[in-house]
Protein backbone atom coordinates (compact mmCIF):
# COMPACT_ATOMS: atom_id res chain seq x y z
CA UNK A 1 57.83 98.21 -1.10
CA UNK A 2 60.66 98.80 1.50
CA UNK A 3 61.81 101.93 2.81
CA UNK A 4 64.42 102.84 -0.14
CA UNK A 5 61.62 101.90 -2.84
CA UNK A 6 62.29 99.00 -3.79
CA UNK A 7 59.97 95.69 -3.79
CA UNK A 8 61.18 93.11 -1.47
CA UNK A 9 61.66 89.96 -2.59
CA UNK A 10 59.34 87.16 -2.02
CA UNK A 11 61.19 84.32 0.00
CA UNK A 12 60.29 80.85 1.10
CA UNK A 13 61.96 78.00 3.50
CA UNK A 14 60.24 74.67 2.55
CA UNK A 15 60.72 71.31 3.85
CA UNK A 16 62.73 69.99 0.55
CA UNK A 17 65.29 73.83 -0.02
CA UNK A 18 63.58 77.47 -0.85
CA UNK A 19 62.77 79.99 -3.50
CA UNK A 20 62.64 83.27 -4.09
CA UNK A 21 60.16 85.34 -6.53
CA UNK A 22 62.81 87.18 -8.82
CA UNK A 23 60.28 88.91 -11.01
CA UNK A 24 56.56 88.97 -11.93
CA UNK A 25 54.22 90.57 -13.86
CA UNK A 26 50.20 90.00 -14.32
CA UNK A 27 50.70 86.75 -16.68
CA UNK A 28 54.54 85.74 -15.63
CA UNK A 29 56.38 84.96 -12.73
CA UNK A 30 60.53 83.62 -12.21
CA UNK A 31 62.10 81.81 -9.09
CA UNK A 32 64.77 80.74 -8.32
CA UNK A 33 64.33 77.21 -6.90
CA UNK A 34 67.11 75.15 -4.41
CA UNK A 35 66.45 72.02 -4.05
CA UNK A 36 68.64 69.65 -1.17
CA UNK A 37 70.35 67.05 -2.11
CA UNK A 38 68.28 63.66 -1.39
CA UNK A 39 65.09 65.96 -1.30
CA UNK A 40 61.89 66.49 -3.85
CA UNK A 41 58.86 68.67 -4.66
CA UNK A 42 55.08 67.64 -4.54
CA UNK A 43 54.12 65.38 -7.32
CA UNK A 44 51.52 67.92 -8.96
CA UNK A 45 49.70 70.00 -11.40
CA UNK A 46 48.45 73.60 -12.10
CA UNK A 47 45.48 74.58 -13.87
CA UNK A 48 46.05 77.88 -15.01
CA UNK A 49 49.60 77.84 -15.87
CA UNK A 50 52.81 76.34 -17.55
CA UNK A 51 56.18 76.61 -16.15
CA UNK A 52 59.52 76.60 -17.65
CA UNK A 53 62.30 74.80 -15.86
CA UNK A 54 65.94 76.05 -16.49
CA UNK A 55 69.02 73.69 -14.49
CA UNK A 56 71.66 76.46 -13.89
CA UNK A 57 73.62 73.52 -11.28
CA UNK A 58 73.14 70.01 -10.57
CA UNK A 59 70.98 67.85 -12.27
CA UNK A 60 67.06 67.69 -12.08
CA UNK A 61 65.76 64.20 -12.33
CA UNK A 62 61.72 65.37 -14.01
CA UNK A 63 58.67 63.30 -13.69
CA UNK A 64 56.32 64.17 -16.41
CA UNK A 65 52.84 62.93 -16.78
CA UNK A 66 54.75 59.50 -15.18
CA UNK A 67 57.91 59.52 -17.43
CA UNK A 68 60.98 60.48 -16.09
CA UNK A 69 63.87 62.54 -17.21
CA UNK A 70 67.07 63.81 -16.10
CA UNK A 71 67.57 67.46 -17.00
CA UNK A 72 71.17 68.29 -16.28
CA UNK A 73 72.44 71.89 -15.90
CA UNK A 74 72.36 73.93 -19.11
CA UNK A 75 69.50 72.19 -20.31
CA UNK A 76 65.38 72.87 -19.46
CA UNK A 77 62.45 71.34 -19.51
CA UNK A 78 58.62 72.60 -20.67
CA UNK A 79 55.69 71.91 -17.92
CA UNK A 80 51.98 72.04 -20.10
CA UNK A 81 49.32 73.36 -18.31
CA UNK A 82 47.51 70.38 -16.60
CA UNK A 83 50.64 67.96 -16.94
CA UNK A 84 51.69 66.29 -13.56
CA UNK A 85 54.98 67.03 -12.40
CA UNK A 86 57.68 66.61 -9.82
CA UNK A 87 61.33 67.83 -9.15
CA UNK A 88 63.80 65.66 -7.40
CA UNK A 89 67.36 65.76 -6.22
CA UNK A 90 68.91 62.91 -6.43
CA UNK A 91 72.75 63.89 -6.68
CA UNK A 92 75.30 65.23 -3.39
CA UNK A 93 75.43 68.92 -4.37
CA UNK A 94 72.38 71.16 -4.50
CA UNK A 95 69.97 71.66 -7.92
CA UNK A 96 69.20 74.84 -8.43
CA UNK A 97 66.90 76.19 -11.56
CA UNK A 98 64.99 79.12 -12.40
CA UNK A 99 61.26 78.56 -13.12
CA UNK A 100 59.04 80.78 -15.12
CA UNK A 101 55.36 80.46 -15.17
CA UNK A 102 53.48 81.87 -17.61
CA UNK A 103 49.65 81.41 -17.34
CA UNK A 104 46.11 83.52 -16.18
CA UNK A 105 46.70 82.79 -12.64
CA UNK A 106 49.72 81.99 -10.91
CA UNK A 107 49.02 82.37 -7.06
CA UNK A 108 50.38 79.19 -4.81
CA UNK A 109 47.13 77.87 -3.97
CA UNK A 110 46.86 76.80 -7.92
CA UNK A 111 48.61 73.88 -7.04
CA UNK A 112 46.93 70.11 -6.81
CA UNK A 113 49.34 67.89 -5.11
CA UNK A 114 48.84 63.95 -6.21
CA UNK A 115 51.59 63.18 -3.60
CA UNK A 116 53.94 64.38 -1.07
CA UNK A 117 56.88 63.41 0.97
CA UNK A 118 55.72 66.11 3.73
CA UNK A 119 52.07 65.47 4.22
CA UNK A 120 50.59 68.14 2.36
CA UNK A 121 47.99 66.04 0.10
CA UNK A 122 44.31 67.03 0.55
């Protein structure tokens, strides 16, 4: 909490744009996710929860489970638990989308990256 009472924010720079925690609860959590233009997310998967992609501007091209699909803004797309996944931005302006996670555990170290443009594989 900050001085006034209110919970800060949650706020991340990452190699690819940043996101910010917007709400969360003990079995949800929303973000708001830029991603640069030209720039993409780990290839990965979670094992304790799903996520719910919303475009809000730009368009998301998706790989899921190795099939891709563009996701432009107004539309979503559903991550399954377990289901490998990736985010990329390949248009000028930036993507932005809100992401809501729903699952038993949704800290940042549930992540399993399969690959990465920044050298963050295990």
């Amino acid at each position: 909490m900050s001085d006034d009472g209110f919970r800060q924010r949650e706020f991340d720079r990452r190699p690819w744009g940043t996101y910010e925690v917007l709400d969360e609860g003990e079995l949800f959590k929303v973000k708001r996710i830029e991603v640069l233009s030209g720039k993409r997310l780990s290839y990965q998967k979670h094992a304790k929860r799903a996520e719910h992609w919303f475009v809000v501007a730009g368009e998301a091209k998706v790989t899921l489970d190795d099939r891709e699909l563009v996701v432009p803004a107004g539309q979503s797309v559903d991550i399954p638990i377990g289901a490998a996944h990736r985010v990329e931005n390949v248009s000028t302006e930036t993507l932005v989308f809100i992401e809501v996670q729903r699952g038993s555990y949704l800290g940042e170290d549930d992540i399993v990256r399969l690959q990465d443009d920044f050298g963050r594989v295990a």
